[in-house]
Protein backbone atom coordinates (compact mmCIF):
# COMPACT_ATOMS: atom_id res chain seq x y z
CA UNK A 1 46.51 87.70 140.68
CA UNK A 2 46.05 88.02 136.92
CA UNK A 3 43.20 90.93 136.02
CA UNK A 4 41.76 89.47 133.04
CA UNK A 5 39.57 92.10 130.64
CA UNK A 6 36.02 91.80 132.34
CA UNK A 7 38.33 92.72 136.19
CA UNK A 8 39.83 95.81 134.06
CA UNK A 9 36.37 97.01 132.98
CA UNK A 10 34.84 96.20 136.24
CA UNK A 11 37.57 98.47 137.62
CA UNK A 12 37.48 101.43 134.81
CA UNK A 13 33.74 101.57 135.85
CA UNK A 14 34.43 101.64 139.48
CA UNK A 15 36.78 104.81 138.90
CA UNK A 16 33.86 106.28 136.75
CA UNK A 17 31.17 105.59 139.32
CA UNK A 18 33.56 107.09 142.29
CA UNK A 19 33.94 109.86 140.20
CA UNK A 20 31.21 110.86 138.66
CA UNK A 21 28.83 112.95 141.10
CA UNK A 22 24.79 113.65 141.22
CA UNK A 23 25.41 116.69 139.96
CA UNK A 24 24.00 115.96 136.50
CA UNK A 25 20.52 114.94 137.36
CA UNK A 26 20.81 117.71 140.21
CA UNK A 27 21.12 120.05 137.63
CA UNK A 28 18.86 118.76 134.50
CA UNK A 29 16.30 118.74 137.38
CA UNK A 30 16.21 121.83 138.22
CA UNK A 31 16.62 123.18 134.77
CA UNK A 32 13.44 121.10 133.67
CA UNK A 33 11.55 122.26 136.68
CA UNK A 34 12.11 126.08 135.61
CA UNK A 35 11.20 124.67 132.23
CA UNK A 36 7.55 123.01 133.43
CA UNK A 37 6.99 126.85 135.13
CA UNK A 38 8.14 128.79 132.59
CA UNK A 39 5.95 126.35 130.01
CA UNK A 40 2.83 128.19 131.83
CA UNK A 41 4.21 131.58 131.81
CA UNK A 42 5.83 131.56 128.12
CA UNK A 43 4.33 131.39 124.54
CA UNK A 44 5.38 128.47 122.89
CA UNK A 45 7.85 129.96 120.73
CA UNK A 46 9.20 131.96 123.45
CA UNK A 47 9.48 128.75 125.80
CA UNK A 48 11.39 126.56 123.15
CA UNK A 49 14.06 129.15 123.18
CA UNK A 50 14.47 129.03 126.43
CA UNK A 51 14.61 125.01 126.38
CA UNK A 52 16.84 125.16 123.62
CA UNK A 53 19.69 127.24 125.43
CA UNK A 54 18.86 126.04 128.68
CA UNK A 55 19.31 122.65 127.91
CA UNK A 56 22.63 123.45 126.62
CA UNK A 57 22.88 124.84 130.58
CA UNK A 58 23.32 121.31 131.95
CA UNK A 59 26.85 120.35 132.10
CA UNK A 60 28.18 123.87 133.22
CA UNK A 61 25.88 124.17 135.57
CA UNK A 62 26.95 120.47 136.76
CA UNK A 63 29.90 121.56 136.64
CA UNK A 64 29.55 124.35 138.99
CA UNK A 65 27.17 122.32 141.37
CA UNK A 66 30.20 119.92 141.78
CA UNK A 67 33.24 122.52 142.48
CA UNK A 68 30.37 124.18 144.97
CA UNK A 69 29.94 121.30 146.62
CA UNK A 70 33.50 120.93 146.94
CA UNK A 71 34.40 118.53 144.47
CA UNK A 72 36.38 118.15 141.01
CA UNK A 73 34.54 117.57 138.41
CA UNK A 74 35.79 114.21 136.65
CA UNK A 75 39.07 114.31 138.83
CA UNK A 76 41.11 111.26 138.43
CA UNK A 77 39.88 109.42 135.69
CA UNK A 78 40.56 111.69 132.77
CA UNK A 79 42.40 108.89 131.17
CA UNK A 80 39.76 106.31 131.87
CA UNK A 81 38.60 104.91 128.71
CA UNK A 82 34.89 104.50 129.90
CA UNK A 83 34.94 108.73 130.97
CA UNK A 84 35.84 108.94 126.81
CA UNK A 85 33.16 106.72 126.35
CA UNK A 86 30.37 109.09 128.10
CA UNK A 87 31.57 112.07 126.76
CA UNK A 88 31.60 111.28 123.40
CA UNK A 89 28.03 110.43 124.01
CA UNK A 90 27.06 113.99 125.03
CA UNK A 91 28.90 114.94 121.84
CA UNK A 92 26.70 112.63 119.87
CA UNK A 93 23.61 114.10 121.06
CA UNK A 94 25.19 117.60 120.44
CA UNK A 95 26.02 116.87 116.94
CA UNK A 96 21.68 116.14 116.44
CA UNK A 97 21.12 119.47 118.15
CA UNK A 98 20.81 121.24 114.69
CA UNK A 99 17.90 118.42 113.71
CA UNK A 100 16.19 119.43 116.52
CA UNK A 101 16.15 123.12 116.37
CA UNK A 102 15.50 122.88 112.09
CA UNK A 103 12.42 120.82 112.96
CA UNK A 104 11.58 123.85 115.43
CA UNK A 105 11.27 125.92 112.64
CA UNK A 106 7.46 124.38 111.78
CA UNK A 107 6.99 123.42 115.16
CA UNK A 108 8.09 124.85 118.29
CA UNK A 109 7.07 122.13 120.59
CA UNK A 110 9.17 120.11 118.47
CA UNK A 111 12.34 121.63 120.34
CA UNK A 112 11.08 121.02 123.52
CA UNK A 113 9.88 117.22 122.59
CA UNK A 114 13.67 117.07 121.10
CA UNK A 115 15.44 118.54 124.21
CA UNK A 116 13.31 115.68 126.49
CA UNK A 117 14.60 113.10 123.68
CA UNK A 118 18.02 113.68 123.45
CA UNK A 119 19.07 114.62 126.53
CA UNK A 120 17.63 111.23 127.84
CA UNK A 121 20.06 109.09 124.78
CA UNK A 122 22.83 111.17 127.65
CA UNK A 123 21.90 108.49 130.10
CA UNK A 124 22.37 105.06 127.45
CA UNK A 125 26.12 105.89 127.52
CA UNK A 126 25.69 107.03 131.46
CA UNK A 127 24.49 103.25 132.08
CA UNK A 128 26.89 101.61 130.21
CA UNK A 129 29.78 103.32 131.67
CA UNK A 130 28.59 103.24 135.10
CA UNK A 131 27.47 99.49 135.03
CA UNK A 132 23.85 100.45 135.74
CA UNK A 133 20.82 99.60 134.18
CA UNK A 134 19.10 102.46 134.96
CA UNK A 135 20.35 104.30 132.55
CA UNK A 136 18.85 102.77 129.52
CA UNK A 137 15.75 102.62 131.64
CA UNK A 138 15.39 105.97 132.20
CA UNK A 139 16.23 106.51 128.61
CA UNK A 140 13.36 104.51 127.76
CA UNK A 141 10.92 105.07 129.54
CA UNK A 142 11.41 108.86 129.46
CA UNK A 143 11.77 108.84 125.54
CA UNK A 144 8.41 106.76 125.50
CA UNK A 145 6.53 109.23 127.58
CA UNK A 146 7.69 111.98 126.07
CA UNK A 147 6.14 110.82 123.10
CA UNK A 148 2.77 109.96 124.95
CA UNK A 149 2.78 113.26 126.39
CA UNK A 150 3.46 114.74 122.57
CA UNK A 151 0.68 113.07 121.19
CA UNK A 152 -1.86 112.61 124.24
CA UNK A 153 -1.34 115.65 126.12
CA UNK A 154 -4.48 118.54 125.64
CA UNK A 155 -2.75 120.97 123.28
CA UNK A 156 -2.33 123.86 126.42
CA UNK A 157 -0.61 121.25 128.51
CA UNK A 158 1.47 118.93 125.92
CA UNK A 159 4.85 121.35 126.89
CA UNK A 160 4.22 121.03 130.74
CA UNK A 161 3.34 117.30 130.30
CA UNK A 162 7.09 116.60 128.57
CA UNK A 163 8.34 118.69 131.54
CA UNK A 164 6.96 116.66 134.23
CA UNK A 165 7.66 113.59 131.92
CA UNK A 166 11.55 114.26 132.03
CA UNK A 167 11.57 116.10 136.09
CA UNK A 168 9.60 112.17 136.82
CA UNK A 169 12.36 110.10 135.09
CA UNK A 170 15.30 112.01 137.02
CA UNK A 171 13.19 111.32 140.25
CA UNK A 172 12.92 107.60 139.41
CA UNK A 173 16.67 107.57 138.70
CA UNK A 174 17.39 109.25 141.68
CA UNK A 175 15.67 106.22 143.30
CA UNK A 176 17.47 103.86 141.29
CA UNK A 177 20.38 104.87 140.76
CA UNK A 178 23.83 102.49 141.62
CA UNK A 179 24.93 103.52 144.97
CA UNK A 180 28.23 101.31 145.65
């Protein structure tokens, strides 16, 4: 049997989907559910700190969900083309970290609306490599509420509200998510 190009992405996907673990979402979860306490507890200022490194918590902390759970992170497909793809994508959204914090400056809820932004662009490459559509859609939808909770949101609330906004888009990913 000759594998023609779409068989050789199909399987490059498989090997990133077999691969790639929960630990992610498990771990942007839990970060953003500290975050929605914490954005009670905190002054703004205060709180967008805290977003700003902890956001920058993610993929270690994935990382150490997956070898506690007993399994090695991105084992086996280091030379998969569509793994290159996805990371590169997290260094993308890295590279507009500085934007994000420089907009902080006037702003702090800024950071926080930022954090809930770009960390959701994460899941457009996620989607692509893993042959799943929910990935774009829970970049969408979580960028669009973010921005409804920005602007709609009663000032005391509007950091909580992008909170919930980005704990409810895991959740519906979680749901969604390709199983195969």
């Amino acid at each position: 049997m000759i594998l023609g190009p779409d068989s050789a992405l199909r399987e490059l996907r498989d090997d990133f989907r077999a691969s790639s673990t929960s630990s992610m979402p498990i771990s942007g979860t839990l970060l953003w559910t500290v975050a929605a306490i914490l954005s009670r507890l905190l002054p703004i200022e205060t709180f967008a700190i805290v977003v700003a490194f902890g956001s920058g918590a993610i993929f270690p902390l994935a990382l150490l969900i997956d070898v506690l759970r007993g399994n090695k992170p991105m084992a086996g497909n280091k030379d998969n083309p569509v793994l290159s793809n996805f990371m590169q994508g997290i260094a993308t959204i890295a590279l507009l970290w500085p934007l994000v914090i420089i907009a902080g400056f006037n702003d702090p809820l800024l950071i926080v609306l930022g954090a809930a932004i770009l960390m959701a662009l994460v899941w457009i490459p996620y989607g692509w490599s893993a042959d799943d559509p929910v990935g774009l859609q829970h970049a969408i939808g979580r960028c669009l509420l973010a921005y409804a909770a920005f602007f709609f949101a009663p000032d005391e609330w509007r950091a909580t509200a992008i909170c919930v906004v980005v704990i409810l888009a895991y959740a519906y990913s979680f749901i969604r998510i390709r199983r195969d």
